[in-house]
C-alpha atoms as a PDB file:
ATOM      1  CA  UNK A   1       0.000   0.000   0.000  1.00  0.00           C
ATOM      2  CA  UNK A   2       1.757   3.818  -0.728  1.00  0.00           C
ATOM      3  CA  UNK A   3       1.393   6.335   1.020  1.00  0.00           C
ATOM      4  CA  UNK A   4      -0.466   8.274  -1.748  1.00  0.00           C
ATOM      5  CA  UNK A   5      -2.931  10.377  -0.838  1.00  0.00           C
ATOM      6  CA  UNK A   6      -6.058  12.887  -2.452  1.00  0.00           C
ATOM      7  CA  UNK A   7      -5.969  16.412  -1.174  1.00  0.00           C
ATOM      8  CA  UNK A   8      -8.670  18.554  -2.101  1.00  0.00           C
ATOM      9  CA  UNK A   9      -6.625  22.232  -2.295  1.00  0.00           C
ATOM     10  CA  UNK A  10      -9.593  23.897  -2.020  1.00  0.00           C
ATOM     11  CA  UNK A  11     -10.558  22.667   1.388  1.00  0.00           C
ATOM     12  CA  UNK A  12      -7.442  23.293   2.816  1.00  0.00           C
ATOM     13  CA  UNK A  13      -7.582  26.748   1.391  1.00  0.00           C
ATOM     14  CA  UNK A  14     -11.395  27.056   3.147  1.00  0.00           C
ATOM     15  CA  UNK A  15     -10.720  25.306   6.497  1.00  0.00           C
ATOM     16  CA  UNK A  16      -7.782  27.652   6.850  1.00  0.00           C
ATOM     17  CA  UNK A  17      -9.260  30.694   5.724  1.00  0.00           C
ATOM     18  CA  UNK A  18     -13.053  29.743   7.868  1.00  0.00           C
ATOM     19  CA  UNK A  19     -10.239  29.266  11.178  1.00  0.00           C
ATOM     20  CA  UNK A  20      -8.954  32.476  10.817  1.00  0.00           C
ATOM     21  CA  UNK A  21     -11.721  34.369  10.334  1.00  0.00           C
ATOM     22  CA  UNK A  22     -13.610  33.108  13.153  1.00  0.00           C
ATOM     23  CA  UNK A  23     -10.306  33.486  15.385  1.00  0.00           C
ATOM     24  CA  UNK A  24     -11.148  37.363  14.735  1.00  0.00           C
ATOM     25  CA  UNK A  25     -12.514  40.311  16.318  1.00  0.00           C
ATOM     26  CA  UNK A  26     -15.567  40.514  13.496  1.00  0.00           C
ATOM     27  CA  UNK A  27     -16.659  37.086  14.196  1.00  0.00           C
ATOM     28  CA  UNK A  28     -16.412  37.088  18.218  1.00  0.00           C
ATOM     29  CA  UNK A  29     -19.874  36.887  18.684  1.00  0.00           C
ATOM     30  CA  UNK A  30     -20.307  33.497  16.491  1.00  0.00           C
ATOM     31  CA  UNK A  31     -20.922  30.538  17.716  1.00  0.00           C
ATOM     32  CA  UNK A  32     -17.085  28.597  17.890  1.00  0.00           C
ATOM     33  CA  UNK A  33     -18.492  25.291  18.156  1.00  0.00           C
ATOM     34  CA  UNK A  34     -17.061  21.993  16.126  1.00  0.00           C
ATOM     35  CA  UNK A  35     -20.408  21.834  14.312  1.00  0.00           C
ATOM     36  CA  UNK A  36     -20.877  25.551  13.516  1.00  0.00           C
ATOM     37  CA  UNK A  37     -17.519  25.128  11.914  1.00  0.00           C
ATOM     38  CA  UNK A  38     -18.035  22.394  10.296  1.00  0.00           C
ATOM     39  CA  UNK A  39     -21.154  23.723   8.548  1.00  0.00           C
ATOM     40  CA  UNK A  40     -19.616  26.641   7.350  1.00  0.00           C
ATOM     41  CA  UNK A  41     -16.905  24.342   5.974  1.00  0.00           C
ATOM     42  CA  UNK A  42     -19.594  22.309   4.127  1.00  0.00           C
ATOM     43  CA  UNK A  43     -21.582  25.116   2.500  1.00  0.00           C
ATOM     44  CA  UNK A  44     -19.058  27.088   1.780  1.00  0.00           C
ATOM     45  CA  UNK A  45     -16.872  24.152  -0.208  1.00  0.00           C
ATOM     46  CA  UNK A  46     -19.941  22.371  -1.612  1.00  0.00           C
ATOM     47  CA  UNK A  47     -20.152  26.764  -3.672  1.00  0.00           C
ATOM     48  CA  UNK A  48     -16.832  26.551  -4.715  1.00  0.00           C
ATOM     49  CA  UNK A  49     -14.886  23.787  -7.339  1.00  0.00           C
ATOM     50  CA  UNK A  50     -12.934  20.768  -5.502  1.00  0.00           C
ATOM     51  CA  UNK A  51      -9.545  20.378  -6.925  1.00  0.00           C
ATOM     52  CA  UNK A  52      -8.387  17.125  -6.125  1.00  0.00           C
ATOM     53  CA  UNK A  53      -4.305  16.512  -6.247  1.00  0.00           C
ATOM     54  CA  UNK A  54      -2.408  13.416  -5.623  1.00  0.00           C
ATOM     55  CA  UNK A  55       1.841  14.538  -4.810  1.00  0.00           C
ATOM     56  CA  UNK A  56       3.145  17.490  -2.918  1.00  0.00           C
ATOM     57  CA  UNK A  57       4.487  18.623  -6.093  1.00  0.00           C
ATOM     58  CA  UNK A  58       0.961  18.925  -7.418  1.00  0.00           C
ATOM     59  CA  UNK A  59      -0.845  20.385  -4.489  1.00  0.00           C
ATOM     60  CA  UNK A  60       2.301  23.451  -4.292  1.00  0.00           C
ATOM     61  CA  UNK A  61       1.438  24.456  -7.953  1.00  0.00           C
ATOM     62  CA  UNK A  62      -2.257  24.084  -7.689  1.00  0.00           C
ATOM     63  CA  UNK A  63      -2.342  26.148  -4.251  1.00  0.00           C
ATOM     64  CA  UNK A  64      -0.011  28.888  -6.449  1.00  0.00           C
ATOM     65  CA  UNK A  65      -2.651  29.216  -9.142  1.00  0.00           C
ATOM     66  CA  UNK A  66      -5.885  29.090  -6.628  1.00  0.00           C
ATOM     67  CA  UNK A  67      -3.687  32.130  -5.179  1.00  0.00           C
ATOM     68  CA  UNK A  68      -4.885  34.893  -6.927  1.00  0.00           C
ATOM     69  CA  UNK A  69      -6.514  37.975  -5.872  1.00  0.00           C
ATOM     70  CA  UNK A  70      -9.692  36.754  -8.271  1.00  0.00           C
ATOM     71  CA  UNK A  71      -9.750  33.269  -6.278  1.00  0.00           C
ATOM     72  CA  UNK A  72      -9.272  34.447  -3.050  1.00  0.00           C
ATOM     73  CA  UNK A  73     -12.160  37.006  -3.390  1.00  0.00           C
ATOM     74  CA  UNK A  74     -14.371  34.151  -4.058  1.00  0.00           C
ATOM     75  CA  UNK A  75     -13.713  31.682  -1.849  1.00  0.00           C
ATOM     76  CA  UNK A  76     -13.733  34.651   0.856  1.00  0.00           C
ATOM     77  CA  UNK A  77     -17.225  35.765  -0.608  1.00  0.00           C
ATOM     78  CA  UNK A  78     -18.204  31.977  -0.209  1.00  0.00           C
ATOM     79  CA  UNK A  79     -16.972  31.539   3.610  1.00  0.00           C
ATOM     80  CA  UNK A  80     -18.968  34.685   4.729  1.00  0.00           C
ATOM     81  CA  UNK A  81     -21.928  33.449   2.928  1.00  0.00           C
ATOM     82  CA  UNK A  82     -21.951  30.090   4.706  1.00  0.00           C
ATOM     83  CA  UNK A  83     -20.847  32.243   7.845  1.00  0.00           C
ATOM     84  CA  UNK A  84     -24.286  34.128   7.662  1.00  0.00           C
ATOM     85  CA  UNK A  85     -26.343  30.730   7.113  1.00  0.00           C
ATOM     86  CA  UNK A  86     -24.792  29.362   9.774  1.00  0.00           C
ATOM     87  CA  UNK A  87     -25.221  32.330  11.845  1.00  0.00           C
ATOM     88  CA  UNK A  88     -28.969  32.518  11.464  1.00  0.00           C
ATOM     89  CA  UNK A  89     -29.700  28.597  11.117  1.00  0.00           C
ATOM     90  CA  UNK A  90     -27.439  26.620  13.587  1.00  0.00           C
ATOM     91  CA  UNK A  91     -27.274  22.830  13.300  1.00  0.00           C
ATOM     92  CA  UNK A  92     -26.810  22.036  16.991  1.00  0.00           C
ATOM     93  CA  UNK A  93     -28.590  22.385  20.134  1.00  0.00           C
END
């Protein structure tokens, strides 16, 4: 068996991105829960296009060219989205 793996770029992008903003002084108010997080992850990643890689070498050069002002800006737009769904619909009780 190798050590091969998939990595989907664009959730490590998200789950990094989602962290960070809720680590922040505009989102201090929002629920920090493992399930709240995990929601936004979801919606925000099911909006946006999965890009699968299988080497190190692959997942460098995609994460280069899914680092663009234009990208960014997106997936950004997409996170606060899912933030405000979240916000207003929580999944747990």
């Amino acid at each position: 068996m190798s050590n091969v793996k998939l990595v989907n770029v664009t959730e490590e992008i998200v789950r990094g991105l989602v962290s960070f903003l809720l680590h922040g002084v505009e989102y201090q108010t929002f629920c920090h829960c493992e399930q709240c997080e995990m929601d936004v992850n979801a919606i925000a990643l099911n909006a946006l296009p999965a890009r699968y890689v299988a080497s190190n070498k692959s997942r460098d050069a995609v994460f280069k060219e899914m680092n663009t002002p234009e990208n960014i800006r997106e997936i950004n737009k997409q996170i606060i989205r899912a933030l405000h769904i979240v916000d207003r619909y929580p999944n747990h009780s």
